[in-house]
N, C-alpha and C. Protein backbone atom coordinates (compact mmCIF):
# COMPACT_ATOMS: atom_id res chain seq x y z
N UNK A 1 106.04 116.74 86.29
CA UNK A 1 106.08 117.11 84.90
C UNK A 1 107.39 117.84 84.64
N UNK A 2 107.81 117.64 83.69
CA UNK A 2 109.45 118.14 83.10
C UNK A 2 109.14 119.46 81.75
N UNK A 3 110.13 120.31 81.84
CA UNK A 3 109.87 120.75 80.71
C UNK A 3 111.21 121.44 80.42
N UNK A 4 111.29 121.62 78.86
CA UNK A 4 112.02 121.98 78.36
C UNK A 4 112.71 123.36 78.63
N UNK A 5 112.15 124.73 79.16
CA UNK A 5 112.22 125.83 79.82
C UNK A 5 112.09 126.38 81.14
N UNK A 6 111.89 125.13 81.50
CA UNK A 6 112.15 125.71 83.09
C UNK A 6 111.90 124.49 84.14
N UNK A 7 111.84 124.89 85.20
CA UNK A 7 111.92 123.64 86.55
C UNK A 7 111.06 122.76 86.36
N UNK A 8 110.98 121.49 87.26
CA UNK A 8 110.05 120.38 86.77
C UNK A 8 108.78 120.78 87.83
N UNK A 9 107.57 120.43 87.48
CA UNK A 9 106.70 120.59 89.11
C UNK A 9 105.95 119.48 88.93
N UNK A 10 105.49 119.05 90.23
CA UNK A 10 104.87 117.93 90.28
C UNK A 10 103.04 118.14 91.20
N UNK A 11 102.03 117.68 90.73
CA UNK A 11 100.92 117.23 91.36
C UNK A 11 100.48 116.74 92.10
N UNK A 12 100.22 117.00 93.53
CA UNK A 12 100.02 115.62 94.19
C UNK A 12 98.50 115.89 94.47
N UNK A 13 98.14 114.95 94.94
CA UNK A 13 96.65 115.15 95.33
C UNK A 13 96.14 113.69 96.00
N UNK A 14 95.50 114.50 97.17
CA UNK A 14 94.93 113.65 97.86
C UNK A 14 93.52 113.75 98.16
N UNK A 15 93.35 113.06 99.75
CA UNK A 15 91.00 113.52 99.65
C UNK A 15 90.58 114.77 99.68
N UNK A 16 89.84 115.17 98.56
CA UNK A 16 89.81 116.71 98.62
C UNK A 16 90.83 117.45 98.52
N UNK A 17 91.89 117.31 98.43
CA UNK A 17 92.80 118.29 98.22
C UNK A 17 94.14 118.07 97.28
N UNK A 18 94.06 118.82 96.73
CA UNK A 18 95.06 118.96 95.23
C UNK A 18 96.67 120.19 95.68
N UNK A 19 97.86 119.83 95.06
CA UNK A 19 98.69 120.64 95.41
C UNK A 19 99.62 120.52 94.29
N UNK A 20 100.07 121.69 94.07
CA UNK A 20 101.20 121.72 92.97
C UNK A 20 102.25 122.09 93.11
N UNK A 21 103.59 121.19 93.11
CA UNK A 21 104.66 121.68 93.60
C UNK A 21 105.92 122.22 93.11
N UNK A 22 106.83 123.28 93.10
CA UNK A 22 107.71 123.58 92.37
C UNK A 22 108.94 123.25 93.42
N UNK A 23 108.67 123.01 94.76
CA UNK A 23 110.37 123.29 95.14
C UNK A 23 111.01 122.06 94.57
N UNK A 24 112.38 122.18 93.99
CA UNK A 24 113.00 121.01 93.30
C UNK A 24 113.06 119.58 94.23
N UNK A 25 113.28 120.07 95.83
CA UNK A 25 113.75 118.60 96.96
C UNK A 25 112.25 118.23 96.53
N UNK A 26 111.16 119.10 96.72
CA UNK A 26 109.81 117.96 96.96
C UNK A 26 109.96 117.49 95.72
N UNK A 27 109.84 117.91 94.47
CA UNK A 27 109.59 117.22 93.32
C UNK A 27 110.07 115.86 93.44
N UNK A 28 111.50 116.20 93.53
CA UNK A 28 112.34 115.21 93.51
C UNK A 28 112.04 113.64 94.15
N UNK A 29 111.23 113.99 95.28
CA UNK A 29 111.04 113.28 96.98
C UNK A 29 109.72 112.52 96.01
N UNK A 30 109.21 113.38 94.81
CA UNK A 30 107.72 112.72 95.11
C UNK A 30 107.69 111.87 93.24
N UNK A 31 109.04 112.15 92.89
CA UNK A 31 108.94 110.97 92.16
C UNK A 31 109.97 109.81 92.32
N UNK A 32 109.95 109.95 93.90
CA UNK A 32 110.69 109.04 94.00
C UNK A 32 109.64 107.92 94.56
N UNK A 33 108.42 108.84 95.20
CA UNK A 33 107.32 108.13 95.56
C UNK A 33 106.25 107.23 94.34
N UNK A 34 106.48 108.05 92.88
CA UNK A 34 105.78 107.54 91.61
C UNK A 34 106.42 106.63 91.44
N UNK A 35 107.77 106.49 91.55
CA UNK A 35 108.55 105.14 90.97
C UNK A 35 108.34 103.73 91.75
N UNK A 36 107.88 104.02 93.55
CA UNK A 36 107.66 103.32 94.07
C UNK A 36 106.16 102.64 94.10
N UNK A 37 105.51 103.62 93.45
CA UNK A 37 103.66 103.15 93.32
C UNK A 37 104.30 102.02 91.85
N UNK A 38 105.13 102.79 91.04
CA UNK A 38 105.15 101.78 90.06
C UNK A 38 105.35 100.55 90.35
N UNK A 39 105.92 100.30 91.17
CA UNK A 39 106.40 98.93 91.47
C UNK A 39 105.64 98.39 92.22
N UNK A 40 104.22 98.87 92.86
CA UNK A 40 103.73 98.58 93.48
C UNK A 40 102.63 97.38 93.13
N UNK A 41 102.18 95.78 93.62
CA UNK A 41 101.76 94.89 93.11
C UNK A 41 99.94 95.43 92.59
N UNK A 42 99.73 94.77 91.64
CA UNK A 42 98.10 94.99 91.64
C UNK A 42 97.46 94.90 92.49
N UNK A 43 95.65 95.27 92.40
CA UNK A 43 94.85 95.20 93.45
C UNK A 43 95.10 93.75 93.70
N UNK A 44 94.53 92.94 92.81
CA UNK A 44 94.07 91.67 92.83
C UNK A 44 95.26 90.49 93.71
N UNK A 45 96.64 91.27 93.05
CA UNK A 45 97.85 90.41 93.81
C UNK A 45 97.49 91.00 95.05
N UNK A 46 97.70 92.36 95.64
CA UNK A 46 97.73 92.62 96.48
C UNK A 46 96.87 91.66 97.67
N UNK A 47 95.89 91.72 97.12
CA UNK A 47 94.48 90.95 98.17
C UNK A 47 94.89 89.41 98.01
N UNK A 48 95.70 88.87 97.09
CA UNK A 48 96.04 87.30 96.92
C UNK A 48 97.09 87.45 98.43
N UNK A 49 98.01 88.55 97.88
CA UNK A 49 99.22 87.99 99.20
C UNK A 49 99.01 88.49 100.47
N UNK A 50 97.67 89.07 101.25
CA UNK A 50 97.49 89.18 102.18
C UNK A 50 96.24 88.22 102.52
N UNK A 51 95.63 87.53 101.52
CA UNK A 51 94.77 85.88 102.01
C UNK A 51 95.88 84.74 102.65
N UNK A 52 96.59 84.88 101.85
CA UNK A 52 98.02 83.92 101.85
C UNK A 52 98.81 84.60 103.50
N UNK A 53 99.09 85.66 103.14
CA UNK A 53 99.64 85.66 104.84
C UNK A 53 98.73 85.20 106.21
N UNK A 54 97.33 85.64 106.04
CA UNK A 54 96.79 85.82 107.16
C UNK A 54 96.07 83.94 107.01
N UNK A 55 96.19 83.13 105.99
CA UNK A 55 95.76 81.99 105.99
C UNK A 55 97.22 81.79 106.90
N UNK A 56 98.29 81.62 106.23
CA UNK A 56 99.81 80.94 107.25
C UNK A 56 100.03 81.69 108.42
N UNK A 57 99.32 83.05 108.78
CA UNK A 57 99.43 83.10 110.57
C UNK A 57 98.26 82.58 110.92
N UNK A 58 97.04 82.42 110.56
CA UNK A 58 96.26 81.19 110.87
C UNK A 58 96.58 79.54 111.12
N UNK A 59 97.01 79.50 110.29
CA UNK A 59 97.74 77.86 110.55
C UNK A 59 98.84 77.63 111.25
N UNK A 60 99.71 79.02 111.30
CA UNK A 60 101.15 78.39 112.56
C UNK A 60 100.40 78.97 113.90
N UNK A 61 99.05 79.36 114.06
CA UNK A 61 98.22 79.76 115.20
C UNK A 61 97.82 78.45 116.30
N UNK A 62 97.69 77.81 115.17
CA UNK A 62 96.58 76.07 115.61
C UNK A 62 97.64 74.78 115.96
């Protein structure tokens, strides 16, 4: 989160546990990690292109 008066901090949270961060490197580090979820494929692709891999190491198997 950014703001107009002062440093940016960021949220992270994982199982059970939540953290809020002000030092500027982590912030920095962890939207570099949001930009990369952005780009990250849907569920649905996701599960298409790992049928598709594990069908073609199946077939160059045989």
């Amino acid at each position: 989160m950014s703001f107009e008066d002062s440093a940016p901090v960021a949220y992270v949270e994982g199982f059970q546990t939540g953290n809020l961060m002000d030092d500027p490197r982590l912030v920095a580090s962890s939207t570099a990690y949001d930009l990369a979820l952005g780009s990250a494929l849907s569920h649905q692709e996701s599960v298409a292109r790992v049928r598709a891999a594990a069908e073609e190491h199946e077939h160059d198997q045989q």
